[in-house]
N, C-alpha and C. Protein backbone atom coordinates (compact mmCIF):
# COMPACT_ATOMS: atom_id res chain seq x y z
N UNK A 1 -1.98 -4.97 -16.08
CA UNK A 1 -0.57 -4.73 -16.21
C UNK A 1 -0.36 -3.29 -16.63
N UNK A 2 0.55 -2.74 -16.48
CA UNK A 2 0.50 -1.25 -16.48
C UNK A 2 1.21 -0.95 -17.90
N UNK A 3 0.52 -0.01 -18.53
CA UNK A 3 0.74 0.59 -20.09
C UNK A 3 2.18 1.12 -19.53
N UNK A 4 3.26 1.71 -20.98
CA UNK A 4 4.18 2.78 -20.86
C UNK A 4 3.49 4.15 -20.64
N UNK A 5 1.95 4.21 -20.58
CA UNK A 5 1.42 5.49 -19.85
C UNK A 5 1.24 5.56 -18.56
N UNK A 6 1.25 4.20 -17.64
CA UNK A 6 0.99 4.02 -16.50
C UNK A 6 2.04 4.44 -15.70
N UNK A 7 1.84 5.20 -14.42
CA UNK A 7 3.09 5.56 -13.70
C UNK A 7 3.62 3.71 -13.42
N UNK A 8 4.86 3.83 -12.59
CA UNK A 8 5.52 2.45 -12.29
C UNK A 8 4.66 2.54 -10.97
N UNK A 9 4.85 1.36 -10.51
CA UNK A 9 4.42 0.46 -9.44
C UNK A 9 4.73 1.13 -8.20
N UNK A 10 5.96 1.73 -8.13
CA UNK A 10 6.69 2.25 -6.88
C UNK A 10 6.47 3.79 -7.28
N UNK A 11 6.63 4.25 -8.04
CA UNK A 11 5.35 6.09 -8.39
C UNK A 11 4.10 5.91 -7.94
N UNK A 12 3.64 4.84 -8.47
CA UNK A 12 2.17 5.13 -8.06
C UNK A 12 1.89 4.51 -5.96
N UNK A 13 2.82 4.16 -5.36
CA UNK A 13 2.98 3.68 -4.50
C UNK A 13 3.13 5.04 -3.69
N UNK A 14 4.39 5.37 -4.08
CA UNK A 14 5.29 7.03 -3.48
C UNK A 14 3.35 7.92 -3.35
N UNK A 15 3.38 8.32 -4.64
CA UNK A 15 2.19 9.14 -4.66
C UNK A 15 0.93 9.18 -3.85
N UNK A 16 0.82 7.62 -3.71
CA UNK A 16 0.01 7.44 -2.63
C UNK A 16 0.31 7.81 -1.27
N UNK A 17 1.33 7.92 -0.88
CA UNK A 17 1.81 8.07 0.49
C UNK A 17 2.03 9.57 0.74
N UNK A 18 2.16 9.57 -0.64
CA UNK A 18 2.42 11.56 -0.30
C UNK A 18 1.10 12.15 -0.36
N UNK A 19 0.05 11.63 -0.67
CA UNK A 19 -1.60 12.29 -0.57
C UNK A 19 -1.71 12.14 0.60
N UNK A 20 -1.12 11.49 2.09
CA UNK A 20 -1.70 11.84 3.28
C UNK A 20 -0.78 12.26 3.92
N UNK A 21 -1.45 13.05 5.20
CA UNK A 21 -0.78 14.17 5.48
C UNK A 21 -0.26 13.11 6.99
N UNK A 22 0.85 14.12 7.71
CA UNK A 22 1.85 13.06 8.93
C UNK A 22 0.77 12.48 9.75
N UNK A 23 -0.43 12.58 9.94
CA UNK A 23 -1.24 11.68 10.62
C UNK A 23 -2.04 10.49 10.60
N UNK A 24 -2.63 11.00 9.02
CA UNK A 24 -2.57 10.12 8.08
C UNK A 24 -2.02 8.77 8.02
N UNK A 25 -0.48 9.07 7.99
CA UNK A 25 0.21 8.38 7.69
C UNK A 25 0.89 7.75 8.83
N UNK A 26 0.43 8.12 10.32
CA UNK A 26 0.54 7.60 11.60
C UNK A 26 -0.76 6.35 11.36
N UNK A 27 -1.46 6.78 10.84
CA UNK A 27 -2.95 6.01 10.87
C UNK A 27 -2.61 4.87 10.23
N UNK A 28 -1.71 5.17 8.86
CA UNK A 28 -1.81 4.19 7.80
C UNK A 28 -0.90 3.00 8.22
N UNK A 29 0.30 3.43 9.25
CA UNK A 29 1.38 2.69 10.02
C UNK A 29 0.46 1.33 10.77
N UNK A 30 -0.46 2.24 11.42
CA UNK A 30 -1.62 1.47 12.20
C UNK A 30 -2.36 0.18 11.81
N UNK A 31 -2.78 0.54 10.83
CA UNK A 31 -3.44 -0.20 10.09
C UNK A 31 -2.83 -1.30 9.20
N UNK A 32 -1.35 -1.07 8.77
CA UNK A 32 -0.54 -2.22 8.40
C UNK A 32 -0.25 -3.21 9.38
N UNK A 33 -0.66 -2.88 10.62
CA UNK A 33 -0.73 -3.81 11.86
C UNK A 33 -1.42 -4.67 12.05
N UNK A 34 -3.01 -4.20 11.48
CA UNK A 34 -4.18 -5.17 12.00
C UNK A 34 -4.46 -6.17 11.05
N UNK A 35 -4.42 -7.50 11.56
CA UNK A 35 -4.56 -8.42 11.18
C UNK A 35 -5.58 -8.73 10.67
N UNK A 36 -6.77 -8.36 11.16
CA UNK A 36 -8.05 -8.43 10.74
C UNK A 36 -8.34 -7.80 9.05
N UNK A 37 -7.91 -6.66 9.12
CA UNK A 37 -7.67 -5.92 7.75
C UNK A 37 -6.76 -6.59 6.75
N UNK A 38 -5.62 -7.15 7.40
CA UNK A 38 -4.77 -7.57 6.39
C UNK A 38 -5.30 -8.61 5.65
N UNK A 39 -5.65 -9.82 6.45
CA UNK A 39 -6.60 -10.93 6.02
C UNK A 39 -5.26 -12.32 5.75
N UNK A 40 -4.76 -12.41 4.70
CA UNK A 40 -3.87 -13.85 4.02
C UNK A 40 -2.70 -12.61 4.34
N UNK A 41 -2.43 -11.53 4.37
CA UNK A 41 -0.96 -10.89 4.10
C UNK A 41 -0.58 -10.52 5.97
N UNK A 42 0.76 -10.65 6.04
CA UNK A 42 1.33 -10.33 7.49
C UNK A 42 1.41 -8.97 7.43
N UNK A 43 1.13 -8.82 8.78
CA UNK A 43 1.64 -7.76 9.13
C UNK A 43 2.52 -6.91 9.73
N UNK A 44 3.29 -6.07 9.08
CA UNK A 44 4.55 -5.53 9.76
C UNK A 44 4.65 -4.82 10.76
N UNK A 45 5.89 -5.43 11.26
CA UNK A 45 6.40 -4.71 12.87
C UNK A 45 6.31 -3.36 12.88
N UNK A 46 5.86 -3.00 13.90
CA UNK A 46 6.22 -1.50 14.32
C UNK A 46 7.42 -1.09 14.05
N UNK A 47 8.52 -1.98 14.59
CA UNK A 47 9.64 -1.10 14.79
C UNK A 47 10.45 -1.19 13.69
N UNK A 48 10.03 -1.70 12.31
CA UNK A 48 10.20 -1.89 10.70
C UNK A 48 9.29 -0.89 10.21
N UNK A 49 8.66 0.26 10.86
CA UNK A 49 7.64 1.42 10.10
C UNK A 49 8.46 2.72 10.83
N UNK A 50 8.74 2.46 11.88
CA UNK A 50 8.97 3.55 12.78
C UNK A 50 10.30 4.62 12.19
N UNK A 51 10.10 5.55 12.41
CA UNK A 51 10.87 6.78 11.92
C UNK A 51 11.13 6.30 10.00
N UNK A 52 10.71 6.36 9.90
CA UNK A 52 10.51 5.60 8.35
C UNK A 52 9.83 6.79 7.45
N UNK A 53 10.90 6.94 6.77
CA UNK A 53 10.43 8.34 5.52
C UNK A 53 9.30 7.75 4.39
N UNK A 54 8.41 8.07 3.65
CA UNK A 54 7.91 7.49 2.92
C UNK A 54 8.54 6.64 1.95
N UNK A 55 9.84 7.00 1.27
CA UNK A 55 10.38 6.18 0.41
C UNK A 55 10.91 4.67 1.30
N UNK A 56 10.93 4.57 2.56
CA UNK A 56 11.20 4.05 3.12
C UNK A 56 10.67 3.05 3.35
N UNK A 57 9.37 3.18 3.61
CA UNK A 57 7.85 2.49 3.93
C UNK A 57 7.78 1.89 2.78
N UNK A 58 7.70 2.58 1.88
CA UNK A 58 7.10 1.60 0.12
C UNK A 58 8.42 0.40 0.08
N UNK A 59 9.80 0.58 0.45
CA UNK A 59 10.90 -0.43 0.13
C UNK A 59 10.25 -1.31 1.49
N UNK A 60 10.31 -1.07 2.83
CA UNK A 60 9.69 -2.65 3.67
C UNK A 60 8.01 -2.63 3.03
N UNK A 61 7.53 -2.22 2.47
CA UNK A 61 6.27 -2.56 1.92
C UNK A 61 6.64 -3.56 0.93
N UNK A 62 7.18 -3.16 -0.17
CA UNK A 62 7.68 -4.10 -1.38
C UNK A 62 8.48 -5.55 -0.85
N UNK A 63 9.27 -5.26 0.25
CA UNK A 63 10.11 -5.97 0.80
C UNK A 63 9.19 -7.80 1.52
N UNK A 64 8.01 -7.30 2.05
CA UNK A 64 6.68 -7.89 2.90
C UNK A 64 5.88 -8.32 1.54
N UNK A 65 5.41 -7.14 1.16
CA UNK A 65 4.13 -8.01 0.30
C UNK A 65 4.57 -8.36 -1.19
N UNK A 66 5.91 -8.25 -1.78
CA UNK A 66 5.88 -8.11 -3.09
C UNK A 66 5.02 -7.64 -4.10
N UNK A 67 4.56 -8.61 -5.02
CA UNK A 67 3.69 -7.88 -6.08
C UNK A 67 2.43 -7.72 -5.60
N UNK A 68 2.19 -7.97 -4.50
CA UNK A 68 0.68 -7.53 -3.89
C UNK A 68 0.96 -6.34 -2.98
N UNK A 69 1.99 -5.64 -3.07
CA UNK A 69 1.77 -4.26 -2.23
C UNK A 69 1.09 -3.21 -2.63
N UNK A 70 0.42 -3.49 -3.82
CA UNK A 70 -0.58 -2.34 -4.04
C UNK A 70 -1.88 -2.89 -3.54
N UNK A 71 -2.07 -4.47 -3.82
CA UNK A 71 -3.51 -4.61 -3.24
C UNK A 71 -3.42 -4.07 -1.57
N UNK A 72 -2.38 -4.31 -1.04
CA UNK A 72 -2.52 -3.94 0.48
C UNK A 72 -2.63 -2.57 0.69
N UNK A 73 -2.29 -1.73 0.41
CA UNK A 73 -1.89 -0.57 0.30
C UNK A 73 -4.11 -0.22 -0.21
N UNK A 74 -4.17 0.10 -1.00
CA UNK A 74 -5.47 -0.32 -1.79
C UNK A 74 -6.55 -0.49 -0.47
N UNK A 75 -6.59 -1.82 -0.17
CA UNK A 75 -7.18 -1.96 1.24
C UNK A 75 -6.74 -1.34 2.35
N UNK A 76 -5.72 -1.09 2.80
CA UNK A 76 -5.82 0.31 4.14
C UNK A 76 -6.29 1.47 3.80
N UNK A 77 -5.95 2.07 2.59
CA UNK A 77 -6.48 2.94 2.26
C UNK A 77 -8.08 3.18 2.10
N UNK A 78 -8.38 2.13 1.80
CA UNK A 78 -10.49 1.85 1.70
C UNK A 78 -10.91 1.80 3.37
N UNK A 79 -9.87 1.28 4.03
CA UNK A 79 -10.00 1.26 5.46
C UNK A 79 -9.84 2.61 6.39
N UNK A 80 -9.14 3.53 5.42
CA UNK A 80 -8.85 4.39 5.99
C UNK A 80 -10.39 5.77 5.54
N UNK A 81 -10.36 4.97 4.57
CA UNK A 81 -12.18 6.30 3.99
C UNK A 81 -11.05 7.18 3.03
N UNK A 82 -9.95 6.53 2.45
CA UNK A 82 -9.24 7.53 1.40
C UNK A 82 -9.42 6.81 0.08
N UNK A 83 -10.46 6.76 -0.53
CA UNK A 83 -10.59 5.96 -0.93
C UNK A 83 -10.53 6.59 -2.83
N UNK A 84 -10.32 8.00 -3.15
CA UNK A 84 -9.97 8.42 -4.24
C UNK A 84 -8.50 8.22 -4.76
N UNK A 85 -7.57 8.36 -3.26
CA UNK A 85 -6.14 7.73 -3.58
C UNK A 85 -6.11 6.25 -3.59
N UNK A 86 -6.91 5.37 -2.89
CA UNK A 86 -6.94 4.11 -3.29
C UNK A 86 -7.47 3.66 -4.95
N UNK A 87 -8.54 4.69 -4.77
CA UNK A 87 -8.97 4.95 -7.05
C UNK A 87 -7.57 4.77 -7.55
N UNK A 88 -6.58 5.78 -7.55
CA UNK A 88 -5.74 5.96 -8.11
C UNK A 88 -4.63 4.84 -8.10
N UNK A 89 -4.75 3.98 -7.35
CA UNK A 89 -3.72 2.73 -7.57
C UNK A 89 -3.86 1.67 -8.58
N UNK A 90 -5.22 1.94 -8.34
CA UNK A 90 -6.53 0.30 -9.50
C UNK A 90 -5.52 0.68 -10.63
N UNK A 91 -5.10 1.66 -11.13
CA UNK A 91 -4.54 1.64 -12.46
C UNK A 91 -3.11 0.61 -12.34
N UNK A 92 -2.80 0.52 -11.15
CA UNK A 92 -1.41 0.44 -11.31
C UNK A 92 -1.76 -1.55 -11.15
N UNK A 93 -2.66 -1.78 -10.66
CA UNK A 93 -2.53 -3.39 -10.04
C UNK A 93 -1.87 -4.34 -10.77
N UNK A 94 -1.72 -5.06 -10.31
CA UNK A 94 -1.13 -6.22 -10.86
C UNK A 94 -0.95 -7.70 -10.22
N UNK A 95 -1.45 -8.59 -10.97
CA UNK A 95 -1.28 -9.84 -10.16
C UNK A 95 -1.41 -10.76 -10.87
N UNK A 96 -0.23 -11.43 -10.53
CA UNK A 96 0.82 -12.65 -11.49
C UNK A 96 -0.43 -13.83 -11.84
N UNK A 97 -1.05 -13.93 -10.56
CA UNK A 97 -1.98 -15.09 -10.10
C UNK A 97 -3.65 -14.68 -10.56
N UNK A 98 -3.70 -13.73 -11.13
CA UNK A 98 -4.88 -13.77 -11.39
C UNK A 98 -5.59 -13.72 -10.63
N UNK A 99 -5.90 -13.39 -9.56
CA UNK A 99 -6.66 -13.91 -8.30
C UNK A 99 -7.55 -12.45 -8.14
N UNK A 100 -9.10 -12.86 -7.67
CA UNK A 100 -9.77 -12.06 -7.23
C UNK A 100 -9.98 -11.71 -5.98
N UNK A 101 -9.95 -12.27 -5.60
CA UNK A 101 -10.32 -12.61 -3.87
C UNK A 101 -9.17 -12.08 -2.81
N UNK A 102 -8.20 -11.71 -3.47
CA UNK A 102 -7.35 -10.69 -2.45
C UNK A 102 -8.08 -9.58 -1.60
């Protein structure tokens, strides 16, 4: 659960999205697609990512995965080989359910 030192959920979300650069972040669109990667979580439409500013993306992100949009986020990012900005989320996790196996 995140300290009053911990950025919020949606900072540490933003931040993540702003460490990759517009291709990146063509890639990362990509990859919220594949099913295979996603595993138990859906995956969102194209045309719910498309022309989509980053603050944009984190609200249908939050919107889709709720309190697991950092684990997802987390895993594309490990998928993507960015995996120091995926470091940087572990602080933020959180999960109601206790669950490992996400």
């Amino acid at each position: 659960m995140a300290t009053s030192e911990s950025p919020s959920v949606i900072d540490a979300l933003m931040n993540a999205l702003y460490d990759l650069i517009d291709e990146d972040l063509t890639d990362f669109k990509l990859h919220l697609r594949d099913r295979t990667l996603l595993g138990r979580f859906e995956v969102i439409k194209r045309s719910k990512l498309e022309k989509k500013s980053r603050a944009e993306m984190v609200e249908v992100m939050m919107d889709n995965y709720g309190v697991y949009t950092i684990h997802v986020m987390e895993r594309v990012l490990r998928a993507m080989n960015k995996n120091s900005t995926a470091d940087e989320l572990c602080g933020c996790a959180y999960d109601p359910e206790g669950r490992t196996d996400l």
